[in-house]
Protein backbone atom coordinates (compact mmCIF):
# COMPACT_ATOMS: atom_id res chain seq x y z
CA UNK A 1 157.46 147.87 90.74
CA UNK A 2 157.51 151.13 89.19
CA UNK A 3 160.52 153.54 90.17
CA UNK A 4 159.69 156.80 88.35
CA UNK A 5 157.22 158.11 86.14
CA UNK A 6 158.90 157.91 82.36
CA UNK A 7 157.64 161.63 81.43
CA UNK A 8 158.99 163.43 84.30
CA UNK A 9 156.13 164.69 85.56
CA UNK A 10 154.51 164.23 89.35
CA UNK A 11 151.04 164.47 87.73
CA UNK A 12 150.89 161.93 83.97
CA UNK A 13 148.94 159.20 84.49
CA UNK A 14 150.52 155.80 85.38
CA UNK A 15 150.20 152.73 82.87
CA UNK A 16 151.30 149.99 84.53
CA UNK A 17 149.02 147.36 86.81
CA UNK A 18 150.12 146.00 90.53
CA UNK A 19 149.11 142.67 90.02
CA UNK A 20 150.55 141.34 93.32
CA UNK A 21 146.52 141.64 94.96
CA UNK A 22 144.69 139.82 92.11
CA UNK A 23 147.40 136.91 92.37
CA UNK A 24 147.06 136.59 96.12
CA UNK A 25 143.15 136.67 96.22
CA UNK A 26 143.48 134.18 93.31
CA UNK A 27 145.51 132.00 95.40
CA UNK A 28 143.23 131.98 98.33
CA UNK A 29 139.96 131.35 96.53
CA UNK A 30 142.18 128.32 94.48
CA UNK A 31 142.89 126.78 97.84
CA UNK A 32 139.43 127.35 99.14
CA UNK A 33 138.09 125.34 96.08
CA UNK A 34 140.81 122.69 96.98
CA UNK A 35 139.55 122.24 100.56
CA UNK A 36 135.50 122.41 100.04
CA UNK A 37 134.95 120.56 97.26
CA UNK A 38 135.45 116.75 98.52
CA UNK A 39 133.94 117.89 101.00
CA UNK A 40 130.80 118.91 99.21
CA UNK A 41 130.70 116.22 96.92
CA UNK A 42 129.84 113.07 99.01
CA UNK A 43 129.06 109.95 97.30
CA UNK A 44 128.76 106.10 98.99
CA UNK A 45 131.04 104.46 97.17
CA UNK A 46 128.59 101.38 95.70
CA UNK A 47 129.74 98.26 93.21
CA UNK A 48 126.45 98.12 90.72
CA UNK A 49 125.51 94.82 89.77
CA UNK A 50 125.94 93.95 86.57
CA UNK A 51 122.81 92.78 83.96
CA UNK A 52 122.23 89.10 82.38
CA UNK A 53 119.31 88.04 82.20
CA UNK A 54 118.79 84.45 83.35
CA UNK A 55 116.39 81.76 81.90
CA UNK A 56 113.61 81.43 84.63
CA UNK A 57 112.72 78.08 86.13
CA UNK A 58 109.06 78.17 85.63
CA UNK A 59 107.71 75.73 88.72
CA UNK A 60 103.79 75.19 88.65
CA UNK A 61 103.72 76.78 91.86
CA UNK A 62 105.15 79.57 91.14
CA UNK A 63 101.94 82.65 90.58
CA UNK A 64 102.04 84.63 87.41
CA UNK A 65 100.27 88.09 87.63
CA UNK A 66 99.99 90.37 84.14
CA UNK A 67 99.48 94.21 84.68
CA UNK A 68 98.58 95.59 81.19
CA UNK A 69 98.66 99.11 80.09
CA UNK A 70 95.44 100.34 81.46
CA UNK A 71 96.53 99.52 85.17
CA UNK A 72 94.21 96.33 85.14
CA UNK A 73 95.61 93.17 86.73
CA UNK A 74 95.56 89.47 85.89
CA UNK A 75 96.02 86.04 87.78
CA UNK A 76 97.28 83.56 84.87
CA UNK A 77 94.44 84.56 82.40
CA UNK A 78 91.68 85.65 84.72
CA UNK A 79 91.36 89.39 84.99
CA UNK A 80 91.24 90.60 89.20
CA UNK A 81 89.09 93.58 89.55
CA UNK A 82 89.95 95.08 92.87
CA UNK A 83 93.34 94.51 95.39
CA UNK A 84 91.44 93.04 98.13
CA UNK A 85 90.33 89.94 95.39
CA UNK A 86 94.28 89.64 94.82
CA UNK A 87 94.77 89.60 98.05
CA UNK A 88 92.37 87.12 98.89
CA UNK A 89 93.43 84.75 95.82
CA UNK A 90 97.42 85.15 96.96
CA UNK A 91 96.31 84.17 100.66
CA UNK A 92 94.26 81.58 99.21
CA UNK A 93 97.25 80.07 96.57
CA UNK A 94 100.03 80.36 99.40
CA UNK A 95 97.93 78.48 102.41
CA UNK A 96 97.91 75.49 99.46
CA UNK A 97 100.87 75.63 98.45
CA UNK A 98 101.75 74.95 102.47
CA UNK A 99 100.02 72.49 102.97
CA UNK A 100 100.24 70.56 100.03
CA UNK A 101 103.72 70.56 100.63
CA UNK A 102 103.44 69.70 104.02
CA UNK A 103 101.06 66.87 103.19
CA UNK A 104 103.97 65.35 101.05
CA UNK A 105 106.50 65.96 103.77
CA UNK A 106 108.89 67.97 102.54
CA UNK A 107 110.57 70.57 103.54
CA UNK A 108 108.31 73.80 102.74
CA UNK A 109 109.62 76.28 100.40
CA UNK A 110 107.42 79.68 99.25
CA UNK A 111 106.52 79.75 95.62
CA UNK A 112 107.45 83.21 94.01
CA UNK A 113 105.56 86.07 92.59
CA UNK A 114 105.99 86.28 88.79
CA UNK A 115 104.79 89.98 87.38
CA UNK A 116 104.69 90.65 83.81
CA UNK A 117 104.28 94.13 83.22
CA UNK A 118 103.33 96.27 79.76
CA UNK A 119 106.15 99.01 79.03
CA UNK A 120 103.61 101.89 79.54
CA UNK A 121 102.17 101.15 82.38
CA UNK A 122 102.75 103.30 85.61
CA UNK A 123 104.64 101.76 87.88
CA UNK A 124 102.07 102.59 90.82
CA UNK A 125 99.90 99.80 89.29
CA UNK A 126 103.02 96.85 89.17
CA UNK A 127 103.95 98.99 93.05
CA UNK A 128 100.35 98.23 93.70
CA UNK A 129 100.53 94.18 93.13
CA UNK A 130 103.93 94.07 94.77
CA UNK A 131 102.71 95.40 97.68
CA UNK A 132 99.58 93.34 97.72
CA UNK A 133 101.38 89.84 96.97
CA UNK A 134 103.78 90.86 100.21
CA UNK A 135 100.84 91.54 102.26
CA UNK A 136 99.73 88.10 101.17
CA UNK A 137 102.79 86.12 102.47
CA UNK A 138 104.88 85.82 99.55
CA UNK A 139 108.51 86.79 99.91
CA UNK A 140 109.69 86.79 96.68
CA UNK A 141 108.82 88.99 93.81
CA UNK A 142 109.97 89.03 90.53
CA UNK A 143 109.59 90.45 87.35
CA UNK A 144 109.34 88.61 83.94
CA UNK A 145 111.05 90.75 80.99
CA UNK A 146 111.87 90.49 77.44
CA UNK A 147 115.47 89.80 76.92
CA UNK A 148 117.12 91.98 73.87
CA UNK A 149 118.48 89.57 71.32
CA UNK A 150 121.63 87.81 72.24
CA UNK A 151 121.89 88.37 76.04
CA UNK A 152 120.79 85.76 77.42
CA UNK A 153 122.97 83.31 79.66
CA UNK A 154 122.17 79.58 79.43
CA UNK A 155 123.82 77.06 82.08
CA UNK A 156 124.06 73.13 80.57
């Protein structure tokens, strides 16, 4: 707080700085940050799985579908050209598998959807065969990777 001016004078500039406003706007706008920001940042809070890779049980059931890197699609070794041919093959494999199964009188359980898919290829394609093999009746869809060296989990 300034008293007097140091020269004397009514009219010499003064040199010192009330401060007092910048700390109380400051303030404010600190405790306005406080408030909004949690309530700006919202996040679920989620527990990610974690990654090993598993050996697959390969059962001869089981359908194994390669999607290279040109978007074209293979049952086992045979190329499919068009969706409605893997369609009709995966309807075809699954009504089999049923009743073969049934014929032996056990209890009936799905075979899976194995799909091998190159690196560069774009994942419409692999979307493309998911969505097929579900439209066929198979419920479960899975997808065959290489394992990097050393992770690999092994139950004896």
């Amino acid at each position: 707080m300034s008293v007097g001016n140091d020269s004397g004078g009514d009219d010499a500039p003064m040199n010192e700085i009330n401060t007092t406003p910048l700390v109380d706007v400051m303030l404010v706008l600190l405790i306005i940050f406080l408030i909004t920001v949690p309530v700006v940042i919202q996040t679920v809070p989620l527990t990610l799985p974690t990654v090993t890779n598993l050996p697959t049980t390969t059962k001869p059931e089981n359908v194994l579908i390669s999607v290279d890197g040109n978007c074209d699609t293979y049952w086992g070794q045979t190329k499919v050209d068009t969706k409605q041919e893997l369609l009709d093959r995966g309807v075809d494999a699954l009504k089999k598998e049923i009743a073969r199964q049934e014929a032996l009188g056990a209890k009936v359980e799905l075979p899976e959807v194995h799909i091998r898919g190159d690196k560069d290829v774009a994942y419409r394609c692999i979307g493309g065969v998911v969505f097929t093999m579900q439209r066929a009746g198979f419920l479960k869809v899975g997808f065959i990777s290489e394992p990097t060296p050393g992770n690999v989990t092994r139950d004896f």
